[in-house]
C-alpha atoms as a PDB file:
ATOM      1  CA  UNK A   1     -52.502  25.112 -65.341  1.00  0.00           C
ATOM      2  CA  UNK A   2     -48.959  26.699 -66.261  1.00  0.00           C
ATOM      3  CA  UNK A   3     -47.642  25.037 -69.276  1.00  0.00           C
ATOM      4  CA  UNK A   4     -44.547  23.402 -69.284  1.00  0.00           C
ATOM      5  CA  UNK A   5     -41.424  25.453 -69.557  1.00  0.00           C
ATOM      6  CA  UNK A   6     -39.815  23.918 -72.890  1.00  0.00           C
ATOM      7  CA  UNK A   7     -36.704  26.303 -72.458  1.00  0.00           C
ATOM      8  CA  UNK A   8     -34.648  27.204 -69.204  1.00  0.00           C
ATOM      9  CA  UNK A   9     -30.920  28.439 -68.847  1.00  0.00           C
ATOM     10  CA  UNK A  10     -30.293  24.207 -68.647  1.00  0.00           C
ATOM     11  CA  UNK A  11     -27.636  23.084 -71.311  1.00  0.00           C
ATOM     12  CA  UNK A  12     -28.043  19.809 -73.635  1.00  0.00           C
ATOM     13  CA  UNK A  13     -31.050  18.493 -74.074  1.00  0.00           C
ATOM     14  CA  UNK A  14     -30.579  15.305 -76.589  1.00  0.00           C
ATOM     15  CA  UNK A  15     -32.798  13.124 -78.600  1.00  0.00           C
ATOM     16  CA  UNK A  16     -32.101   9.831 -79.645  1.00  0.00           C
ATOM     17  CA  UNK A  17     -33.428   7.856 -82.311  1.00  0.00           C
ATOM     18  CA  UNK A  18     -32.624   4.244 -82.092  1.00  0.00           C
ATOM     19  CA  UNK A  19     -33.331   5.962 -81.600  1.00  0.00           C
ATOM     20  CA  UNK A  20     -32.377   8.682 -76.995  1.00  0.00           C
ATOM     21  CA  UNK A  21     -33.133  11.610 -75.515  1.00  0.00           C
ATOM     22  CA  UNK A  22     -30.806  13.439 -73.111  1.00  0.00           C
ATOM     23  CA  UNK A  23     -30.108  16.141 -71.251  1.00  0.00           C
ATOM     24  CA  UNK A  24     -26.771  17.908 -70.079  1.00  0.00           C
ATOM     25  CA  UNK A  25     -24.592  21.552 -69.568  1.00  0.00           C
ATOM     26  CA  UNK A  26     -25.184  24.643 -67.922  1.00  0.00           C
ATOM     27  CA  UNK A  27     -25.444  28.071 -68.149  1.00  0.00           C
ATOM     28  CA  UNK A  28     -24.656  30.757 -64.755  1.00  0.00           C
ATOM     29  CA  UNK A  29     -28.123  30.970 -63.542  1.00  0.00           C
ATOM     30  CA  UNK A  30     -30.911  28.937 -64.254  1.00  0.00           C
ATOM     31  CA  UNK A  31     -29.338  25.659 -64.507  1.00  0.00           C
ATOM     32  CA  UNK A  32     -26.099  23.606 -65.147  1.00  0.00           C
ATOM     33  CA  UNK A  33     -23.984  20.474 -65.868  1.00  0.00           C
ATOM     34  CA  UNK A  34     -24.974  17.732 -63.755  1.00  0.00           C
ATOM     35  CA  UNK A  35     -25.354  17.079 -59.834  1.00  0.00           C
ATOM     36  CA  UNK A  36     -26.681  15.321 -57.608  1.00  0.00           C
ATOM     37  CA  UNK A  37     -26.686  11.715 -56.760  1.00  0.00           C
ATOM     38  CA  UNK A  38     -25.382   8.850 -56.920  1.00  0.00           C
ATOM     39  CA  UNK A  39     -26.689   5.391 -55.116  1.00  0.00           C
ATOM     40  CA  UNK A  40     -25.012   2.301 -55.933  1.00  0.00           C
ATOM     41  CA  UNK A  41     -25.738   2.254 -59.960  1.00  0.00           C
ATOM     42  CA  UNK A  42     -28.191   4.931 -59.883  1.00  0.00           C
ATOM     43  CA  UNK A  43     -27.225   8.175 -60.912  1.00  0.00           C
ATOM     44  CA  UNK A  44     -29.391  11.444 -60.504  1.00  0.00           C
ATOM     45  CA  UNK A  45     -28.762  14.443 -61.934  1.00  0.00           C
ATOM     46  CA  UNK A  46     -30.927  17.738 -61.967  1.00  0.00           C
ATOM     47  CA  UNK A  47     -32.428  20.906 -63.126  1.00  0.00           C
ATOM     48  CA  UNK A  48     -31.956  23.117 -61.649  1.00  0.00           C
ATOM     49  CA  UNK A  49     -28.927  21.953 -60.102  1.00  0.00           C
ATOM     50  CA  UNK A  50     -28.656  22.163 -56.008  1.00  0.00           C
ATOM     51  CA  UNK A  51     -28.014  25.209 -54.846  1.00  0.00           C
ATOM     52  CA  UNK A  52     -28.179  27.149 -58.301  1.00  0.00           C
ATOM     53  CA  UNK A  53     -29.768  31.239 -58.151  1.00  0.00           C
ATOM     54  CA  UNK A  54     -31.453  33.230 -60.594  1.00  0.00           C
ATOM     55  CA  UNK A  55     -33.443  30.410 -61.520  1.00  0.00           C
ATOM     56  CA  UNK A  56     -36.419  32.030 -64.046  1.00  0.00           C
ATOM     57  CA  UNK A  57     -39.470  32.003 -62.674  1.00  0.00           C
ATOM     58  CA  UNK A  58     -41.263  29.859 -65.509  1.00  0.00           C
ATOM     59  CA  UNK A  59     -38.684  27.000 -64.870  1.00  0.00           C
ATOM     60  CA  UNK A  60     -40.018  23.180 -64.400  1.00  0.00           C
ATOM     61  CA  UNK A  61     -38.163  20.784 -62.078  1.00  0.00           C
ATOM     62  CA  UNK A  62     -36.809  17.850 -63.732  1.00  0.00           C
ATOM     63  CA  UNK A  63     -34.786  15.153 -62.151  1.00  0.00           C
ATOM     64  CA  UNK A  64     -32.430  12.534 -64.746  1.00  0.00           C
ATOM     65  CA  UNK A  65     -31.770   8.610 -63.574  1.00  0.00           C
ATOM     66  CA  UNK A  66     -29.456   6.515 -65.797  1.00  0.00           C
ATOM     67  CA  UNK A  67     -31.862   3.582 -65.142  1.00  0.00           C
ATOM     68  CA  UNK A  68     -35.646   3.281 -66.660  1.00  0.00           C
ATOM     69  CA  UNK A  69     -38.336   4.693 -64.481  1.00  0.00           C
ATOM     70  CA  UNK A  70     -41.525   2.828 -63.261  1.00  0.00           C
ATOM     71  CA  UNK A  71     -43.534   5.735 -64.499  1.00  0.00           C
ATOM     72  CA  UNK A  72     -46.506   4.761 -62.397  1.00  0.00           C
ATOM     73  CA  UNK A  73     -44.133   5.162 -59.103  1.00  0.00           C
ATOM     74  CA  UNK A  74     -43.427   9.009 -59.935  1.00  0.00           C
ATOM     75  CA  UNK A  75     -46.135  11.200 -58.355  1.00  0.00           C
ATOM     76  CA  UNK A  76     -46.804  13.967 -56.127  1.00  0.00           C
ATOM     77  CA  UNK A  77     -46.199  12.192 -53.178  1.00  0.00           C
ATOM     78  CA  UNK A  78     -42.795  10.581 -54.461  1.00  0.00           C
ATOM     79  CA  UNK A  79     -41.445  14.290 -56.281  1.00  0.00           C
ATOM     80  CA  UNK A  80     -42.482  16.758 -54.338  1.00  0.00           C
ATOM     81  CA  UNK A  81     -41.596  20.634 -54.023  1.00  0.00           C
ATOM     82  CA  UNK A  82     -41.681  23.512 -51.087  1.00  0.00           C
ATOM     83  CA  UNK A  83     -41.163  26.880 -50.475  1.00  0.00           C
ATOM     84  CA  UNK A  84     -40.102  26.940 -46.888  1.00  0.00           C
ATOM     85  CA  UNK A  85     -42.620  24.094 -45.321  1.00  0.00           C
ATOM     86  CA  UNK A  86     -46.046  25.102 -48.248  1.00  0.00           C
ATOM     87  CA  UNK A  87     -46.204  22.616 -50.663  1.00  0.00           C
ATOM     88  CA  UNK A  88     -45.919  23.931 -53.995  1.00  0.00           C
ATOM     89  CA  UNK A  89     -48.694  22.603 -56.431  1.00  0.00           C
ATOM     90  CA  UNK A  90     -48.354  21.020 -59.554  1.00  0.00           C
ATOM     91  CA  UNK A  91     -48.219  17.925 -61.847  1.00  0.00           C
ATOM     92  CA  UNK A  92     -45.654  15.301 -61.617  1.00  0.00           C
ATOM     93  CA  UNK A  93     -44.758  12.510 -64.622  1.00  0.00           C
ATOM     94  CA  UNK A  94     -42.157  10.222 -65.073  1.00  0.00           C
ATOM     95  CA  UNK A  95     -41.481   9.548 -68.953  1.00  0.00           C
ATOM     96  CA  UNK A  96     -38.038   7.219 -69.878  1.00  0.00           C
ATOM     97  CA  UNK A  97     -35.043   8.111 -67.351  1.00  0.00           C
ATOM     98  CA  UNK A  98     -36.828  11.719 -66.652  1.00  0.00           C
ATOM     99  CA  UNK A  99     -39.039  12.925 -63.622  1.00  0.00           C
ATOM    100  CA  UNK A 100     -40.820  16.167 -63.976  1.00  0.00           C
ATOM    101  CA  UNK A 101     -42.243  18.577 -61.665  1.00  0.00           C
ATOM    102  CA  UNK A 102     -44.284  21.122 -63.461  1.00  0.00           C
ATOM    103  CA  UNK A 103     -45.728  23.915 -60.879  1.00  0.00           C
ATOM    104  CA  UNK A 104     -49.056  25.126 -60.995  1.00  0.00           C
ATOM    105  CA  UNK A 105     -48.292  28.666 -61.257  1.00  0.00           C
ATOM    106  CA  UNK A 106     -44.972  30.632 -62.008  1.00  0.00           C
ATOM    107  CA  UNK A 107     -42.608  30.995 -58.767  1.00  0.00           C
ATOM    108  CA  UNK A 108     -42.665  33.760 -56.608  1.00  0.00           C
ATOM    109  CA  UNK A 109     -39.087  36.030 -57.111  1.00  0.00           C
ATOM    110  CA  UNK A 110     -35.650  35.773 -55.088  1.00  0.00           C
ATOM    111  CA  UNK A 111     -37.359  32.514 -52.873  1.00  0.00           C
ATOM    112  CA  UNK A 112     -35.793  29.483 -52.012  1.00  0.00           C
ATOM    113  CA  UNK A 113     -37.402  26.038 -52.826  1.00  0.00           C
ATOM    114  CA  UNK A 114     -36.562  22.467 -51.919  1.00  0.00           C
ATOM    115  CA  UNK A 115     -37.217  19.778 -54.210  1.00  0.00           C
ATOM    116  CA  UNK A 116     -37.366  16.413 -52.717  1.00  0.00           C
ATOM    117  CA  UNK A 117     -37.554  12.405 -54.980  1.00  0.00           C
ATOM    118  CA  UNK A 118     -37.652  10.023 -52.524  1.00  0.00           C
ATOM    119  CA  UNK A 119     -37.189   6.332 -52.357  1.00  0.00           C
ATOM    120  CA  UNK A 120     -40.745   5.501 -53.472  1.00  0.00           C
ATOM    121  CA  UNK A 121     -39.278   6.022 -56.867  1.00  0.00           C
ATOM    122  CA  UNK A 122     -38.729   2.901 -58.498  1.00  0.00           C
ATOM    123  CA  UNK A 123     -37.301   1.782 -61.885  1.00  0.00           C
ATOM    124  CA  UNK A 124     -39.015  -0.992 -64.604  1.00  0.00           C
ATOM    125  CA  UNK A 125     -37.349  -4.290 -62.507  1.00  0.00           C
ATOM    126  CA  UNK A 126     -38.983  -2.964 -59.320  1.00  0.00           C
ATOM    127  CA  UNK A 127     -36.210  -1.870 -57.287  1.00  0.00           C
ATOM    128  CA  UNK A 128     -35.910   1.533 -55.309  1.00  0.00           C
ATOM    129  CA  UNK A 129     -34.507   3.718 -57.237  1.00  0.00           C
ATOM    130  CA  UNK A 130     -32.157   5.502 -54.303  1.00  0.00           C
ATOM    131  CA  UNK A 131     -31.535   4.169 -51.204  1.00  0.00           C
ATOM    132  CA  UNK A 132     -32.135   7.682 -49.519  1.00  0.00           C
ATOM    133  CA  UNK A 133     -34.181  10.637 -50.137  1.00  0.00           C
ATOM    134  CA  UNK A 134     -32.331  13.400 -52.967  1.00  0.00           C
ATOM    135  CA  UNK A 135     -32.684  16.686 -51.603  1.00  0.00           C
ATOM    136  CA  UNK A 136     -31.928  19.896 -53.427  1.00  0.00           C
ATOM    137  CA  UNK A 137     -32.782  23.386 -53.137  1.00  0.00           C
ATOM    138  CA  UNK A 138     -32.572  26.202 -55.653  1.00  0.00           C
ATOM    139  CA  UNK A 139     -33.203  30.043 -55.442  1.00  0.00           C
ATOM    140  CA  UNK A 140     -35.369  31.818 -58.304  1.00  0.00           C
ATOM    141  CA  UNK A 141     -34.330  35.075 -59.915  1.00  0.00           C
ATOM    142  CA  UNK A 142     -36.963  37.869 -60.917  1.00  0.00           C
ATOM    143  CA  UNK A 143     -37.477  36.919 -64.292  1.00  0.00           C
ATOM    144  CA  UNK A 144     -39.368  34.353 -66.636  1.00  0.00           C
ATOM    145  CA  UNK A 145     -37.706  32.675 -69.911  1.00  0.00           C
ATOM    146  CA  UNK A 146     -39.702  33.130 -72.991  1.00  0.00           C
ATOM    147  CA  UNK A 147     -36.896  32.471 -75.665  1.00  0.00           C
ATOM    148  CA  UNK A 148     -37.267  29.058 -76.880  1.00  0.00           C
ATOM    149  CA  UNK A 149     -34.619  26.321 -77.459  1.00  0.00           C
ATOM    150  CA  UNK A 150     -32.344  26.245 -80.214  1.00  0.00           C
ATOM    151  CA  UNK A 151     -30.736  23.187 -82.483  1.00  0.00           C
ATOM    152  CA  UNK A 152     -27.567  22.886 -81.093  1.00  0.00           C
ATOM    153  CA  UNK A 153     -26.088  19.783 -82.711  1.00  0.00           C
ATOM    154  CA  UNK A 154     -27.181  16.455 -84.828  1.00  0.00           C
ATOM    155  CA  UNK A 155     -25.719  13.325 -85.138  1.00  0.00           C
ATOM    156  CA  UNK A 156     -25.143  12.864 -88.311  1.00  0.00           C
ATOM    157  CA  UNK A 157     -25.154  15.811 -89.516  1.00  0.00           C
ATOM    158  CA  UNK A 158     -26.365  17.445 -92.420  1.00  0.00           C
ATOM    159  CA  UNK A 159     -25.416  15.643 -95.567  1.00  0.00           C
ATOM    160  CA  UNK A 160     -23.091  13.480 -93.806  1.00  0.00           C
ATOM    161  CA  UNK A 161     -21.764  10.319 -95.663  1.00  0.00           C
ATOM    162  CA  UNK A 162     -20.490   6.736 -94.791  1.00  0.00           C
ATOM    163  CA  UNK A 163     -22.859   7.011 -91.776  1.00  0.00           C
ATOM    164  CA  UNK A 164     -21.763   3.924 -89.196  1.00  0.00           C
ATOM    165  CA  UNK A 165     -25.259   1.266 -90.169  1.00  0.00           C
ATOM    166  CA  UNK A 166     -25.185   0.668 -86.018  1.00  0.00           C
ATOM    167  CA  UNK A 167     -25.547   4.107 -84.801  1.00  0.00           C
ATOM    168  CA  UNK A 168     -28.775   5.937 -83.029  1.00  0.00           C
ATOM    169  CA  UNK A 169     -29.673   9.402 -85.041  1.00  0.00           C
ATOM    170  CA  UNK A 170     -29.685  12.054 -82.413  1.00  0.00           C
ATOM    171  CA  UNK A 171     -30.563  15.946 -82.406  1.00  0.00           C
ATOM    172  CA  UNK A 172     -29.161  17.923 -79.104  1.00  0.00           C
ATOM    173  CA  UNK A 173     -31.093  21.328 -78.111  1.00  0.00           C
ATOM    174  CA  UNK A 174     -30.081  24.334 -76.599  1.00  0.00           C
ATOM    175  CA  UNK A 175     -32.448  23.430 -73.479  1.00  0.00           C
ATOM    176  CA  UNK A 176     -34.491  20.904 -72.068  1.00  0.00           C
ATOM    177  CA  UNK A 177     -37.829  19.896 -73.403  1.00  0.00           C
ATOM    178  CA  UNK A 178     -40.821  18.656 -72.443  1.00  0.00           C
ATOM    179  CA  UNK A 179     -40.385  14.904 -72.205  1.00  0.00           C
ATOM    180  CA  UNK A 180     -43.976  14.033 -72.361  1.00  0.00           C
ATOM    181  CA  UNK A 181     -44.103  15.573 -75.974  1.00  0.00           C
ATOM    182  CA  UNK A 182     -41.186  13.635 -77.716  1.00  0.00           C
ATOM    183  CA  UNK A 183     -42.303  10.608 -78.878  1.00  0.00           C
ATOM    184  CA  UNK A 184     -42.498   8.615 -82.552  1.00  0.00           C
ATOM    185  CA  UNK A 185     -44.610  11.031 -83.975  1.00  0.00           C
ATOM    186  CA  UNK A 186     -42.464  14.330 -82.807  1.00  0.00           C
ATOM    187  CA  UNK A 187     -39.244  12.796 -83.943  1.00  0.00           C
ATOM    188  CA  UNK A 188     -39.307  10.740 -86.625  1.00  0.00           C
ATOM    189  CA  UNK A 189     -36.672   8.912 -89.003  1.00  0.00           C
ATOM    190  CA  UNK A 190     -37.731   8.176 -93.036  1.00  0.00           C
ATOM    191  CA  UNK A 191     -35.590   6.590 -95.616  1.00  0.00           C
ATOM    192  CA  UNK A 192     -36.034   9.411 -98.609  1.00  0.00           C
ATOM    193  CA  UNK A 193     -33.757   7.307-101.071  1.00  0.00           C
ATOM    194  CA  UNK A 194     -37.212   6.624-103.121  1.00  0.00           C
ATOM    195  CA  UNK A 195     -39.995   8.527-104.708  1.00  0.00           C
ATOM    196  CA  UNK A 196     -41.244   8.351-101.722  1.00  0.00           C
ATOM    197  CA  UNK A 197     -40.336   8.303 -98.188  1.00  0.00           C
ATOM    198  CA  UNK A 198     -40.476   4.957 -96.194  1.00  0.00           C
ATOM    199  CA  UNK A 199     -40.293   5.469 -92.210  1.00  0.00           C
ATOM    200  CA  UNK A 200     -37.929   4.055 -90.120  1.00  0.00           C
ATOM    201  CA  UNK A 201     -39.522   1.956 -87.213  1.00  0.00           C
ATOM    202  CA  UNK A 202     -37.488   2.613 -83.942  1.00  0.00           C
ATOM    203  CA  UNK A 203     -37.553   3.846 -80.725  1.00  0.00           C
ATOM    204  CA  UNK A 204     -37.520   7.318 -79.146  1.00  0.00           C
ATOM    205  CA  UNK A 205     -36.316   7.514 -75.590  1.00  0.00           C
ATOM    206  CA  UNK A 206     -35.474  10.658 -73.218  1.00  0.00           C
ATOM    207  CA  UNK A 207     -32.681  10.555 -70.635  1.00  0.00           C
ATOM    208  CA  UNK A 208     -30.471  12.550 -67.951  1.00  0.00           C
ATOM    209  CA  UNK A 209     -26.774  12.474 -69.071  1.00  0.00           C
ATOM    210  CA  UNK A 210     -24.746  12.559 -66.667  1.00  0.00           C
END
């Protein structure tokens, strides 16, 4: 099975340490900012954005909601892909606010494919997540992305002082990541004022920002 793109042209990819993890930006090709929809409170954004081009051909499908996800309700059948009217194979999970398509095998170059999340989707209270189908399509390019993400910002930041007590610690990447692999044990907060460092308990979350 392909592995999981970590890195793609996307933009902000955010985690928070409350601890949030998030996702936002763009770049000319692969990816950008946000789009998609937006159903009564819900709001969807994705990667690759509707009709984006030169998508790389390594990419995974992701799909941000503001609200919670009922993980079990994100499958194949409810985050699908095509290539014309062929299914595309691959693995579908639904971590946090995030929904991720992961394809089987690398894309096939300068192709069109339509990615659908449909209404089966629902969030932790129980209600549909949309009240229609989100469609988007997105055309590959001819190449695959092998340079991986890059720190792009922390909150605080290095060294900072007079820290606000009430605020989540957050680290924002070049690109999105794999949402399955940050969790309390990837990101992790320790109070190093001692001989030895005492770790924070909290909560790691990843989301679409919108």
């Amino acid at each position: 099975m392909k592995t999981f793109k970590q890195y793609s042209n996307l933009a902000l990819f955010s985690m928070l340490f409350m601890l949030t993890l998030c996702a936002a930006g763009c770049s000319s090709s692969d990816t950008a900012a946000t789009t998609t929809a937006t159903d009564t409170q819900t709001v969807v954004s994705t990667n690759p954005v509707d009709g984006a081009t030169g998508v790389t051909l390594n990419t995974s499908i992701t799909a941000f909601s503001n609200k919670a996800l009922n993980a079990s309700t994100v499958d194949t059948t409810t985050f699908t892909l095509k290539n014309g009217t062929v299914a595309v194979a691959g693995t579908v999970t639904g971590t946090g606010n995030t929904m991720l398509f992961n394809p089987t095998n690398d894309f096939t170059a300068s192709t069109k494919y339509t990615a659908t999340v449909t209404t089966g989707v629902l969030d932790t209270s129980g209600a549909a997540l949309l009240k229609t189908n989100l469609v988007w399509s997105f055309t590959t390019g001819t190449t695959s992305d092998s340079t991986p993400p890059t720190v792009a910002s922390t909150y605080p930041d290095t060294n900072d002082t007079n820290v606000s007590i009430d605020r989540s610690v957050s680290a924002s990447f070049s690109e999105p990541l794999d949402p399955t692999t940050v969790t309390s044990t990837t990101f992790t907060l320790a109070d190093t004022n001692g001989s030895t460092p005492v770790p924070v308990v909290g909560t790691v979350i990843n989301s679409g920002t919108l």
